[in-house]
C-alpha atoms as a PDB file:
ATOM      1  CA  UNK A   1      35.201  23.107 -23.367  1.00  0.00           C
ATOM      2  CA  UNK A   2      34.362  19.768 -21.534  1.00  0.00           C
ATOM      3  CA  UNK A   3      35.752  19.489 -17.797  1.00  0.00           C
ATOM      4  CA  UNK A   4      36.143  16.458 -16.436  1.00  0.00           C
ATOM      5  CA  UNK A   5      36.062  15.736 -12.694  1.00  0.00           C
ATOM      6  CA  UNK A   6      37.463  12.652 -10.699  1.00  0.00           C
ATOM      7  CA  UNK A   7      36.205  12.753  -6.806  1.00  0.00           C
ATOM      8  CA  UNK A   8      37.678  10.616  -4.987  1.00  0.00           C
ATOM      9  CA  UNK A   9      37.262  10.365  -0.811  1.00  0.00           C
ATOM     10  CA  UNK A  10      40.036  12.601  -0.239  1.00  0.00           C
ATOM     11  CA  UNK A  11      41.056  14.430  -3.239  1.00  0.00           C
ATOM     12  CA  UNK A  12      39.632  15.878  -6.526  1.00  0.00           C
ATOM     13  CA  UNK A  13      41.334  15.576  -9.725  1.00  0.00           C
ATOM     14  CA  UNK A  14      40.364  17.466 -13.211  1.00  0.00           C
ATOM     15  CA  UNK A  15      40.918  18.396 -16.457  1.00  0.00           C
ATOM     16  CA  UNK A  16      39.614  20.463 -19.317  1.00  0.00           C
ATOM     17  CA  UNK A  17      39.324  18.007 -22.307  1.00  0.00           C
ATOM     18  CA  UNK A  18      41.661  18.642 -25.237  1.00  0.00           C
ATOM     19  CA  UNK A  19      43.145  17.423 -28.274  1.00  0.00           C
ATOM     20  CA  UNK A  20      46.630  15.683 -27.335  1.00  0.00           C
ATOM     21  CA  UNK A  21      47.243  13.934 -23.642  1.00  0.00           C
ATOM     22  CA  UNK A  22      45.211  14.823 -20.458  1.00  0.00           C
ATOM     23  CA  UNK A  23      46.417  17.489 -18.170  1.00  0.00           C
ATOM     24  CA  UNK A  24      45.418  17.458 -14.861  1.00  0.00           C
ATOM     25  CA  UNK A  25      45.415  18.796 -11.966  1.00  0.00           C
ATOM     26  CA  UNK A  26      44.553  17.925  -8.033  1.00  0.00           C
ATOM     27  CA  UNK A  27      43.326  19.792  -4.750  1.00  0.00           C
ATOM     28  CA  UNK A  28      42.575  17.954  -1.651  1.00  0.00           C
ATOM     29  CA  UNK A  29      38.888  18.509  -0.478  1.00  0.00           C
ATOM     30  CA  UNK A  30      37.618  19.018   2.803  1.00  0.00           C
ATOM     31  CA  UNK A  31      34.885  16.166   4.257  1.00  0.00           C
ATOM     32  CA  UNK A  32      33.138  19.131   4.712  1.00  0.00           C
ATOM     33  CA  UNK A  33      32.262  20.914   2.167  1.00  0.00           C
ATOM     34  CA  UNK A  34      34.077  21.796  -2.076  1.00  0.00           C
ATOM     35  CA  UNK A  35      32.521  24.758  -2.446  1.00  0.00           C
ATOM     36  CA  UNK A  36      35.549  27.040  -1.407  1.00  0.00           C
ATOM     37  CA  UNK A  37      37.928  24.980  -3.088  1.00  0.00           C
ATOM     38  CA  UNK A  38      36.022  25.222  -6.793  1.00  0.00           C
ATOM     39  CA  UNK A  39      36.178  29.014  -6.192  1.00  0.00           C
ATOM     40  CA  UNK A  40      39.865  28.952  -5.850  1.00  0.00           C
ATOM     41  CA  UNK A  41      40.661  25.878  -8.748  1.00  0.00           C
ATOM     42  CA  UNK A  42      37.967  26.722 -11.343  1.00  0.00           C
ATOM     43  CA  UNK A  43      36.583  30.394 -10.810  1.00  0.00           C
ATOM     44  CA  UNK A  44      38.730  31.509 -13.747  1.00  0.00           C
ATOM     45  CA  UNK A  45      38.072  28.744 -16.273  1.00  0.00           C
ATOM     46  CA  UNK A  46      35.741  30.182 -18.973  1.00  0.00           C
ATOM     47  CA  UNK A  47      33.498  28.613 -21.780  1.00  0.00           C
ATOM     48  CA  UNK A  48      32.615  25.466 -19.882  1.00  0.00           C
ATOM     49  CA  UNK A  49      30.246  23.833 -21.965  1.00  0.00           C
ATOM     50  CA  UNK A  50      29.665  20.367 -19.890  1.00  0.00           C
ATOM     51  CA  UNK A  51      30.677  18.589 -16.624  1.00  0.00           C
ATOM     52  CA  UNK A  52      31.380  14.961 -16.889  1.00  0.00           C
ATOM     53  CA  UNK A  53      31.884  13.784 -13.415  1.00  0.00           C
ATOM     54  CA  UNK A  54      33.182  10.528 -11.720  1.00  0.00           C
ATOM     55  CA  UNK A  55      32.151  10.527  -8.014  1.00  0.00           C
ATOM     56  CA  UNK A  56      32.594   7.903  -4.756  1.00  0.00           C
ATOM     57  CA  UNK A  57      32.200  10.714  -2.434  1.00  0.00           C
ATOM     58  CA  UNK A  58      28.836  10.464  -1.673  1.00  0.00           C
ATOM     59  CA  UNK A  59      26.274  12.793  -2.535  1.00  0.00           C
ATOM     60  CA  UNK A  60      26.837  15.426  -0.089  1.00  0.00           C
ATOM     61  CA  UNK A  61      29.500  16.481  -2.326  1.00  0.00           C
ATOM     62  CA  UNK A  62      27.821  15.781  -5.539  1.00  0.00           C
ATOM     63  CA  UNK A  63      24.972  18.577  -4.341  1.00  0.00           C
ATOM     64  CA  UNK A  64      27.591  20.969  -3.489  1.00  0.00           C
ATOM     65  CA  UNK A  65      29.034  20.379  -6.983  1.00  0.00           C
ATOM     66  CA  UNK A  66      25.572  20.854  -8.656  1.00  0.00           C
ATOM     67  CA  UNK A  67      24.845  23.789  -6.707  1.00  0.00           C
ATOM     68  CA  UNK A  68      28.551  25.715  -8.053  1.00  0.00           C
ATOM     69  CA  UNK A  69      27.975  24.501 -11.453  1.00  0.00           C
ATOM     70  CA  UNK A  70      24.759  25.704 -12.029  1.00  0.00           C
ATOM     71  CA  UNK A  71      25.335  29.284 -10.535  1.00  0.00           C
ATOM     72  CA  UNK A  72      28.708  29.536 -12.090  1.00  0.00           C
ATOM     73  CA  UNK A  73      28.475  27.957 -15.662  1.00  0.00           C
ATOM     74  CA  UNK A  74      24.470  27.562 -16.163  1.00  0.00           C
ATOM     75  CA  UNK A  75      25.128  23.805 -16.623  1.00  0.00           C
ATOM     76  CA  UNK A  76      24.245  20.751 -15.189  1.00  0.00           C
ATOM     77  CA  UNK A  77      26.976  18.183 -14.416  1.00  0.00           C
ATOM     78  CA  UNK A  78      26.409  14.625 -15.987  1.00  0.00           C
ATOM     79  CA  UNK A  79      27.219  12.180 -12.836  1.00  0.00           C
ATOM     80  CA  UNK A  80      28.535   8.621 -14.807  1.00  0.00           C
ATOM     81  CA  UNK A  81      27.326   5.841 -13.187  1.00  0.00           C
ATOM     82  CA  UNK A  82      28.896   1.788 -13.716  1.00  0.00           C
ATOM     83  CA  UNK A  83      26.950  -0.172 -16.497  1.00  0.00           C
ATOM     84  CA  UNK A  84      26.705  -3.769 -17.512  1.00  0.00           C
ATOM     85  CA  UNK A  85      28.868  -2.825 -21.428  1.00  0.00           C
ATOM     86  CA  UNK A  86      30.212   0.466 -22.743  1.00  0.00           C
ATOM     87  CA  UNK A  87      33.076   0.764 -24.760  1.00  0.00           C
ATOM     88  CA  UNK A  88      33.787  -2.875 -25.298  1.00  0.00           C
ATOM     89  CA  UNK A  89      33.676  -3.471 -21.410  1.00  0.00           C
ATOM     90  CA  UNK A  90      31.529  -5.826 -20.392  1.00  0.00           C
ATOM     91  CA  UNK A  91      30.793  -5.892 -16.068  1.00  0.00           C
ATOM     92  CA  UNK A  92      31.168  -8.820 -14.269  1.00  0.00           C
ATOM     93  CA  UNK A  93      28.993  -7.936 -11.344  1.00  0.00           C
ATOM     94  CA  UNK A  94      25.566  -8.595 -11.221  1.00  0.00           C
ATOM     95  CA  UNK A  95      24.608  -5.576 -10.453  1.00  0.00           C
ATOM     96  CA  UNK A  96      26.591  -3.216 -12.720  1.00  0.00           C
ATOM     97  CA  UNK A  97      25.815  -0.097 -10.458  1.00  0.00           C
ATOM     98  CA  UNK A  98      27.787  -1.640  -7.338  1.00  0.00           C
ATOM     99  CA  UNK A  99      31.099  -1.828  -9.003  1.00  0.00           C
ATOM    100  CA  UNK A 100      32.741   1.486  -7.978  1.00  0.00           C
ATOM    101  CA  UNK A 101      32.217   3.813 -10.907  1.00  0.00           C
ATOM    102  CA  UNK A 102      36.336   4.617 -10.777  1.00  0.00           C
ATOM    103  CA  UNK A 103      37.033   1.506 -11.422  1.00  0.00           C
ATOM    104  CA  UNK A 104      34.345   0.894 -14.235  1.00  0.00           C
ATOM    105  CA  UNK A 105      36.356   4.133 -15.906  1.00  0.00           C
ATOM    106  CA  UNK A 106      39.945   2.841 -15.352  1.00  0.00           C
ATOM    107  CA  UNK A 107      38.632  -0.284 -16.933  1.00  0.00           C
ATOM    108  CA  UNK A 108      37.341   0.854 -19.826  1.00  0.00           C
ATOM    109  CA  UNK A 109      40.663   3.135 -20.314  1.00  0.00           C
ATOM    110  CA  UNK A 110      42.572  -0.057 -20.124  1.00  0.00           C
ATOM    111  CA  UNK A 111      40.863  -2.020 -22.210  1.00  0.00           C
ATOM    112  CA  UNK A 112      41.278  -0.020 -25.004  1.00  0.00           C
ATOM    113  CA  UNK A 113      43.778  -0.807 -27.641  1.00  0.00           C
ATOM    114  CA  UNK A 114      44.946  -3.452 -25.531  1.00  0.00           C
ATOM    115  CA  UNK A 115      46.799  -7.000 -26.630  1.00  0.00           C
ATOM    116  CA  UNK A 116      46.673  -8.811 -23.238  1.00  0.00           C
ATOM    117  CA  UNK A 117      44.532  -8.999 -20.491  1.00  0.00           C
ATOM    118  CA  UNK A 118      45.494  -5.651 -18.099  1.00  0.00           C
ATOM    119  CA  UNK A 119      45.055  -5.570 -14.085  1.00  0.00           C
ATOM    120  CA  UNK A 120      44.633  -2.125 -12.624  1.00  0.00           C
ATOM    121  CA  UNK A 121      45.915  -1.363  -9.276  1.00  0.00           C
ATOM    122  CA  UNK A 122      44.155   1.770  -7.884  1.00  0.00           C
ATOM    123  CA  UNK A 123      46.066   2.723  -4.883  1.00  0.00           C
ATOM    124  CA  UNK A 124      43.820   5.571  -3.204  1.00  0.00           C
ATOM    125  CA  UNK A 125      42.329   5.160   0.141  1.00  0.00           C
ATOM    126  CA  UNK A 126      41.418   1.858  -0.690  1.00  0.00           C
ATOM    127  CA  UNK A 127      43.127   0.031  -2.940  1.00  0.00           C
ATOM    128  CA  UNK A 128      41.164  -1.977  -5.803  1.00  0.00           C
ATOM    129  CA  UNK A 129      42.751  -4.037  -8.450  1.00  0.00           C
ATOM    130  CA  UNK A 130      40.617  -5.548 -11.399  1.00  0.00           C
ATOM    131  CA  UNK A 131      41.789  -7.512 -14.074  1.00  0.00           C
ATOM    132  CA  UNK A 132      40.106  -7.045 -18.027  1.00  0.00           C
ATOM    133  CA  UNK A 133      40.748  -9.018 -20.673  1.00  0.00           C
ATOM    134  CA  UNK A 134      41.817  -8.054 -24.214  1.00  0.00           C
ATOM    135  CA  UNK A 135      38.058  -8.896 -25.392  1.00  0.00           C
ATOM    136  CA  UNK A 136      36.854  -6.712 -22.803  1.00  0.00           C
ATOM    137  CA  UNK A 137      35.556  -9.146 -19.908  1.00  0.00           C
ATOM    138  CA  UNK A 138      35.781  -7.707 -16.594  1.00  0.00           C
ATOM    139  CA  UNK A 139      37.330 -10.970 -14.997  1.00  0.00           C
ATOM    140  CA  UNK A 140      36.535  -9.429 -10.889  1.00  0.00           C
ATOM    141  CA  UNK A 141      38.922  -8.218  -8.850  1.00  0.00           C
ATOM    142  CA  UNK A 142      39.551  -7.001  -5.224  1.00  0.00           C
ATOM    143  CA  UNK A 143      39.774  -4.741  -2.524  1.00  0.00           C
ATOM    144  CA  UNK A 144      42.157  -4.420   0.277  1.00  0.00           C
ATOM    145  CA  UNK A 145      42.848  -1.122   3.034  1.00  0.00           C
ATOM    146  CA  UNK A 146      45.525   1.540   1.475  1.00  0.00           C
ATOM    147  CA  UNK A 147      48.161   2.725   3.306  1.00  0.00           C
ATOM    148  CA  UNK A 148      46.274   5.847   4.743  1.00  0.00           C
ATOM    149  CA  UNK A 149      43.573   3.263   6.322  1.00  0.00           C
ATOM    150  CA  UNK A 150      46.309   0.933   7.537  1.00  0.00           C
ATOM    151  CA  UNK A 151      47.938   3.901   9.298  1.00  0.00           C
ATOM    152  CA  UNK A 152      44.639   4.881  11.010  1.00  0.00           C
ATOM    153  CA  UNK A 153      44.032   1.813  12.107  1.00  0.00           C
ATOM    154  CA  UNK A 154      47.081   1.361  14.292  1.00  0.00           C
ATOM    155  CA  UNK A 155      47.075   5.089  15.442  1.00  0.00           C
ATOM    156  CA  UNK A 156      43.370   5.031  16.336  1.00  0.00           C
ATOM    157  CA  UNK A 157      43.016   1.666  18.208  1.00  0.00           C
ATOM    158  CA  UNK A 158      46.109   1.344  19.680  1.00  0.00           C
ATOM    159  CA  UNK A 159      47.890   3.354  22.826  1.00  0.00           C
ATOM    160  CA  UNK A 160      50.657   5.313  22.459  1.00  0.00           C
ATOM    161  CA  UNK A 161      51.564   4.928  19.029  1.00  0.00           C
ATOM    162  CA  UNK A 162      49.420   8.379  18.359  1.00  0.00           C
ATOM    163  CA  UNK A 163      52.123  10.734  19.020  1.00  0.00           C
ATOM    164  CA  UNK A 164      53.904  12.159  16.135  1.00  0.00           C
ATOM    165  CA  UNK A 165      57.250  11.291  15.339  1.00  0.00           C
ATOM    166  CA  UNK A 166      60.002  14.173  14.063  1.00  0.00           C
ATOM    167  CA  UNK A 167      61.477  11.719  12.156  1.00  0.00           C
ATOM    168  CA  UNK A 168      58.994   9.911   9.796  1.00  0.00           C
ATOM    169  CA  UNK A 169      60.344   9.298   6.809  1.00  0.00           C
ATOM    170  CA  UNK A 170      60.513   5.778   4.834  1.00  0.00           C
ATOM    171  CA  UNK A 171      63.292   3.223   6.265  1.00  0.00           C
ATOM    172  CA  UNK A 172      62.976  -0.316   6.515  1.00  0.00           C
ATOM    173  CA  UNK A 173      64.109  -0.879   9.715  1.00  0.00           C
ATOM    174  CA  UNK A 174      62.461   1.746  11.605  1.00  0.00           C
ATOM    175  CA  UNK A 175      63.798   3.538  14.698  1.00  0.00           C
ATOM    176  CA  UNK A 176      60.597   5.576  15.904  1.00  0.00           C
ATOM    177  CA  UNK A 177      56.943   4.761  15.870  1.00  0.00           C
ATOM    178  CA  UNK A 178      55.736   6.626  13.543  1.00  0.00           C
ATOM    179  CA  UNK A 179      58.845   5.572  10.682  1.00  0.00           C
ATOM    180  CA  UNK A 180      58.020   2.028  12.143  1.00  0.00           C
ATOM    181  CA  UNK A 181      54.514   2.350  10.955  1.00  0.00           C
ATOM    182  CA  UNK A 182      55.279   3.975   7.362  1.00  0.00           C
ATOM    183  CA  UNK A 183      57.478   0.587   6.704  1.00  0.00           C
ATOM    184  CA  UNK A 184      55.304  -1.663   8.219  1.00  0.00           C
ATOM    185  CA  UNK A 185      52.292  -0.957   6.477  1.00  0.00           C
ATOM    186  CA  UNK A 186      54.195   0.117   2.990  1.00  0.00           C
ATOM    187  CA  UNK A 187      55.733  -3.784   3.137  1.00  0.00           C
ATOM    188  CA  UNK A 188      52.598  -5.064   3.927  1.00  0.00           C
ATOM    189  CA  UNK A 189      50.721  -3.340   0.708  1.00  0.00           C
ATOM    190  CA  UNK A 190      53.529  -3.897  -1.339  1.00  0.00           C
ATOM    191  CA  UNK A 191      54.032  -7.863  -0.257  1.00  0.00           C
ATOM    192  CA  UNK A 192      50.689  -8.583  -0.882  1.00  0.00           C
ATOM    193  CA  UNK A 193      50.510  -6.404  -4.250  1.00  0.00           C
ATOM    194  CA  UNK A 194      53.892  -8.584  -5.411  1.00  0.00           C
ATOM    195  CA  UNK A 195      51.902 -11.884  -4.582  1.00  0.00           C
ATOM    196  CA  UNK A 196      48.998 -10.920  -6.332  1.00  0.00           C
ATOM    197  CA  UNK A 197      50.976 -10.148  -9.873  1.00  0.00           C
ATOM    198  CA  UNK A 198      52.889 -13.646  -9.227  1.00  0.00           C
ATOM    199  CA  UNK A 199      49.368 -15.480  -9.472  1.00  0.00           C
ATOM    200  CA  UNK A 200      48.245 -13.787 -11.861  1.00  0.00           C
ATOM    201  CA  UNK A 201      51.475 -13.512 -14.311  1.00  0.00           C
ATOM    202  CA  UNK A 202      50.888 -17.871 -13.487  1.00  0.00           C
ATOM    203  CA  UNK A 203      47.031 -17.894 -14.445  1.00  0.00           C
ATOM    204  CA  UNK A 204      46.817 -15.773 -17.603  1.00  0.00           C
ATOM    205  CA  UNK A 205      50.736 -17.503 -18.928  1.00  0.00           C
ATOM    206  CA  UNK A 206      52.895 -14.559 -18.772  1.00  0.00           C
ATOM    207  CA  UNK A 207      49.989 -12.973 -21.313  1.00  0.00           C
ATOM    208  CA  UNK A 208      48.976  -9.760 -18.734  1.00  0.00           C
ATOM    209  CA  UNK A 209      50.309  -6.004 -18.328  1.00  0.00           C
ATOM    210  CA  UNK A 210      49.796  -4.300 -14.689  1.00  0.00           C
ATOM    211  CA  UNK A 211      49.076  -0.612 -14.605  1.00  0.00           C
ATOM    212  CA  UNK A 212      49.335   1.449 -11.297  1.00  0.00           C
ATOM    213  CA  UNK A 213      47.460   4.656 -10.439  1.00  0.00           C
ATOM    214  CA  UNK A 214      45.615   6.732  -7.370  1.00  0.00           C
ATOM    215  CA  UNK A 215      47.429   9.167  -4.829  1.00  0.00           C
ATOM    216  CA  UNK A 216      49.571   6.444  -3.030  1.00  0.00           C
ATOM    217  CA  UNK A 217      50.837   4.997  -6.367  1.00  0.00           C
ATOM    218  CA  UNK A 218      54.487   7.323  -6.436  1.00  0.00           C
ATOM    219  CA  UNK A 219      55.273   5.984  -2.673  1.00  0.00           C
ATOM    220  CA  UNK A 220      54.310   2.411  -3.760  1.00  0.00           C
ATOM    221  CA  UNK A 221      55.961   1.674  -7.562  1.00  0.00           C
ATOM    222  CA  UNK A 222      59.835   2.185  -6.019  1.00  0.00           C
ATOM    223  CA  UNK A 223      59.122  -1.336  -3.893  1.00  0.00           C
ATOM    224  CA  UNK A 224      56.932  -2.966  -7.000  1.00  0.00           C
ATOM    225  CA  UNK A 225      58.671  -4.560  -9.901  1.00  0.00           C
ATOM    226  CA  UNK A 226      59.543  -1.706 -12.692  1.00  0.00           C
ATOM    227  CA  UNK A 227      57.436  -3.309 -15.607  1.00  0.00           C
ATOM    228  CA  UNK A 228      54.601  -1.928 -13.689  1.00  0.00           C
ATOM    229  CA  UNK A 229      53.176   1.125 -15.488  1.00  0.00           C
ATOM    230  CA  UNK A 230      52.138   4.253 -13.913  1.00  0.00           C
ATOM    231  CA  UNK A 231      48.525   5.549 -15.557  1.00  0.00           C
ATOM    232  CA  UNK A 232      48.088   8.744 -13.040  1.00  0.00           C
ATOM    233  CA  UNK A 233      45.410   9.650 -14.657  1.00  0.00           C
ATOM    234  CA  UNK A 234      43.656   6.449 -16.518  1.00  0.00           C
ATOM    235  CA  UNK A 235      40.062   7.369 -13.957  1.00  0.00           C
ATOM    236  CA  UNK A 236      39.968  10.738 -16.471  1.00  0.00           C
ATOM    237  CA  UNK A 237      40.843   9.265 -19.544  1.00  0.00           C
ATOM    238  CA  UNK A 238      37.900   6.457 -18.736  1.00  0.00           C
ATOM    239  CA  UNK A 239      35.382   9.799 -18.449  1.00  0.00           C
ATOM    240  CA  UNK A 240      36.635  11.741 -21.629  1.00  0.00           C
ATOM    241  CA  UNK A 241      34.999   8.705 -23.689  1.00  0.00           C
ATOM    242  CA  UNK A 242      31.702   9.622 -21.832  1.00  0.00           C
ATOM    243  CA  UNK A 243      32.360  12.953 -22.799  1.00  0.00           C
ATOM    244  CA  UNK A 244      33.597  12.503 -26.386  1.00  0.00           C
ATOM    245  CA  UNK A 245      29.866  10.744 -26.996  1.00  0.00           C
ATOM    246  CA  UNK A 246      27.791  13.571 -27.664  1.00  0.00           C
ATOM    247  CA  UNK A 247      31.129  14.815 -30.386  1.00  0.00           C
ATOM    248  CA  UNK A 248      30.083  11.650 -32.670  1.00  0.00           C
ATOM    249  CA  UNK A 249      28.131  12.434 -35.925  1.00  0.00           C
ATOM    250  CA  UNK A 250      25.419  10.416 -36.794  1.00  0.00           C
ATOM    251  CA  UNK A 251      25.858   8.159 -39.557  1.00  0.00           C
ATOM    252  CA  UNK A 252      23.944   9.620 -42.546  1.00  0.00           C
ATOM    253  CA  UNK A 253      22.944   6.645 -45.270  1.00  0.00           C
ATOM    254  CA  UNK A 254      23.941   7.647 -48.717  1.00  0.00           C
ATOM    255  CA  UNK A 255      20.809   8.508 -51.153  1.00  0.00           C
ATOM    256  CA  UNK A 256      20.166   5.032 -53.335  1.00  0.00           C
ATOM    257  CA  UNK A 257      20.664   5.594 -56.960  1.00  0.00           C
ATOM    258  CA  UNK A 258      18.563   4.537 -59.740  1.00  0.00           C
ATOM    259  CA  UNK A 259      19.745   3.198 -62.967  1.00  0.00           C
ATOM    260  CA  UNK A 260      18.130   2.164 -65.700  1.00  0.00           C
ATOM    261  CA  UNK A 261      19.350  -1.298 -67.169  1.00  0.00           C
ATOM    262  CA  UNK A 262      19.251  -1.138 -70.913  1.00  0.00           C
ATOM    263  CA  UNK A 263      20.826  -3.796 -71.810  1.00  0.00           C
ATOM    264  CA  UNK A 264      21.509  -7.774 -70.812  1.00  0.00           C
ATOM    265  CA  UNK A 265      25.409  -7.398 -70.926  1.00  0.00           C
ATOM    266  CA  UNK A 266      24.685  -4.868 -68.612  1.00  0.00           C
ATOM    267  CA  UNK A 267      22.491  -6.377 -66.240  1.00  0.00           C
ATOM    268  CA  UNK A 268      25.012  -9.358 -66.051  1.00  0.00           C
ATOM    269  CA  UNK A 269      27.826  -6.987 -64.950  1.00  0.00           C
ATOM    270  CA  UNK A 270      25.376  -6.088 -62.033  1.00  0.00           C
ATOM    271  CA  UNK A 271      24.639  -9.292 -60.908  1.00  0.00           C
ATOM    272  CA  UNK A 272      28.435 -10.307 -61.350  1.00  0.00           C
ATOM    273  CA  UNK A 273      29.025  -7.403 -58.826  1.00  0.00           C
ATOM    274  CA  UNK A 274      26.327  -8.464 -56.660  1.00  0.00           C
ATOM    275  CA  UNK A 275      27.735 -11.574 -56.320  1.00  0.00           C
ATOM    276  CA  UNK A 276      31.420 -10.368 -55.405  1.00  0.00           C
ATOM    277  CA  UNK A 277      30.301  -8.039 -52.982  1.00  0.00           C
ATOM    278  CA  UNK A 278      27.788 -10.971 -51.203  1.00  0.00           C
ATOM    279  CA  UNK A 279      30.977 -13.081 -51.005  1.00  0.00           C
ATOM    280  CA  UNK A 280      33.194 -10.528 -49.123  1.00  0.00           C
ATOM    281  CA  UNK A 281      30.826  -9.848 -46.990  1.00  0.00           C
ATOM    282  CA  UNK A 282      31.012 -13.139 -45.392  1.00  0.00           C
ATOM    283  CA  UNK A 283      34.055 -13.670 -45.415  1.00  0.00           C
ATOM    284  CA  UNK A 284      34.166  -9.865 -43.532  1.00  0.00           C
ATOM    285  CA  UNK A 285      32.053 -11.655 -41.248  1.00  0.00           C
ATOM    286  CA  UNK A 286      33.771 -14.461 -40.509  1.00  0.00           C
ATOM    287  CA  UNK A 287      36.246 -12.427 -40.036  1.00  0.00           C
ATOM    288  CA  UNK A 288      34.981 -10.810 -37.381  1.00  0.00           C
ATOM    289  CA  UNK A 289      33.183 -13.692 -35.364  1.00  0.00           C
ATOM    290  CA  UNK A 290      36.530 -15.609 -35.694  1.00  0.00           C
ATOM    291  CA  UNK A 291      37.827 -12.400 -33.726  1.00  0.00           C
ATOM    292  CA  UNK A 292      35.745 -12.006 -30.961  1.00  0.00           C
ATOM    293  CA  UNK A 293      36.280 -15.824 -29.401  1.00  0.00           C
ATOM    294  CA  UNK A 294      36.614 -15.037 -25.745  1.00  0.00           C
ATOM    295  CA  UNK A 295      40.553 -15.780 -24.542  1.00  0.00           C
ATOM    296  CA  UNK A 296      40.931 -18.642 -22.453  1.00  0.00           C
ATOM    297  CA  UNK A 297      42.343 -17.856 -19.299  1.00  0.00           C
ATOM    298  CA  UNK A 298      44.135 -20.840 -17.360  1.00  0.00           C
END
């Protein structure tokens, strides 16, 4: 079985690759150390034959996970890394290896089978959004602080609003600091999240889906419009076509047969056949250079 592993700065989500749709699962990590929590999440999975892992932890954390990996499945994990094309994805950023590696995985999950351009919205401690088109360009995107970072902010650099609130639960107008700052900083993401999908609904005509996922993504989609969809897990879907590479056979050419022409009438039918099959052929690849024109975005 193939595990894949999403780290993220404060959690770490999995799952054991499967026929069918991806279930996974989630355990916060300490900044510390993972070791004691992949005793108590994986100690009982068996048969592990690889590790494909996605990781913007830093690599503190990826040691740790080496170290458990090795002594408990014999294994090395395979760390993913961003790169200029995979999949159909082509990266936008000079340097390929800069673009966070979760987002270079929710891209490429996005892109595929897609009719429209797609904009991912990864709210985790950061937010990132990136937009792809239905050809596969990485168009750029954006980062701005989540709602975690906002909260920190105001807590840590401001007096007296560190004191914690009995009553903190989500209200618009607030009546204690710490429900003043949930509302405050959930309307701020959320404002600047609707103003974002206005431009770019007006730039690509209408022709673009939005997809929301990361750990804040459940509090944030009640205050976003409802034809946003909600990929929780589009970072592991991104790493099971890493994982899935190994699975593809090889293409093995077909032996060439020899025949023996014996007669003219039969030499004609050949070359008649040769000439059919020369003709579809360019029109297959017409075809297909017709298809991949880049969209124009306005």
């Amino acid at each position: 079985m193939k595990l894949l592993v999403d780290i993220g700065n404060t959690r770490i989500k999995w799952a054991v690759l499967k026929p069918g749709p991806i279930e996974s699962h989630t355990f916060n990590r300490s900044k510390t150390g993972v070791k004691a929590s992949l005793n108590t999440n994986w100690k009982a999975l068996e048969a592990i034959s690889s590790v494909h892992v996605s990781n913007v932890a830093g690599d503190k954390i990826a040691q740790q996970l080496i170290q458990w990996v090795e002594k408990q499945w014999n294994i090395t994990p395979v760390f993913v890394s961003s790169e200029k094309k995979r999949f159909g994805v082509t990266n936008s950023y000079s340097q390929p290896d800069l673009l966070g590696v979760d987002r270079w995985l929710a891209l490429i999950a996005a892109r595929q089978h897609a009719r429209q351009a797609t904009c991912v919205i990864d709210c985790g401690t950061a937010i990132t959004i990136d937009i792809v088109t239905k050809y596969g360009a990485h168009q750029g995107g954006m980062i701005i602080p989540g709602l975690s970072l906002m909260r920190d902010a105001l807590t840590t650099n401001t007096s007296n609003l560190n004191d914690t609130a009995e009553d903190s639960d989500f209200k618009t107008l607030a009546v204690n600091t710490q429900s003043a700052i949930q509302s405050g900083t959930m309307y701020t993401v959320t404002a600047t999240l609707e103003r974002l999908i206005d431009d770019l609904k007006e730039q690509f005509n209408n022709r673009i889906r939005f997809i929301i996922t990361g750990g804040d993504a459940e509090q944030l989609k009640p205050l976003l419009p409802s034809s946003i969809a909600h990929y929780p897990d589009i970072v592991l879907k991104g790493l099971a076509y890493y994982a899935r590479q190994g699975d593809r056979k090889p293409h093995q050419p077909q032996p060439e047969t020899v025949e023996t022409v014996e007669t003219v009438e039969t030499v004609e039918t050949v070359e008649t056949v040769e000439s059919v099959e020369s003709v579809e052929s360019v029109e297959s690849v017409e075809s297909v250079e017709s298809s991949s024109l880049p969209e124009t975005t306005i």
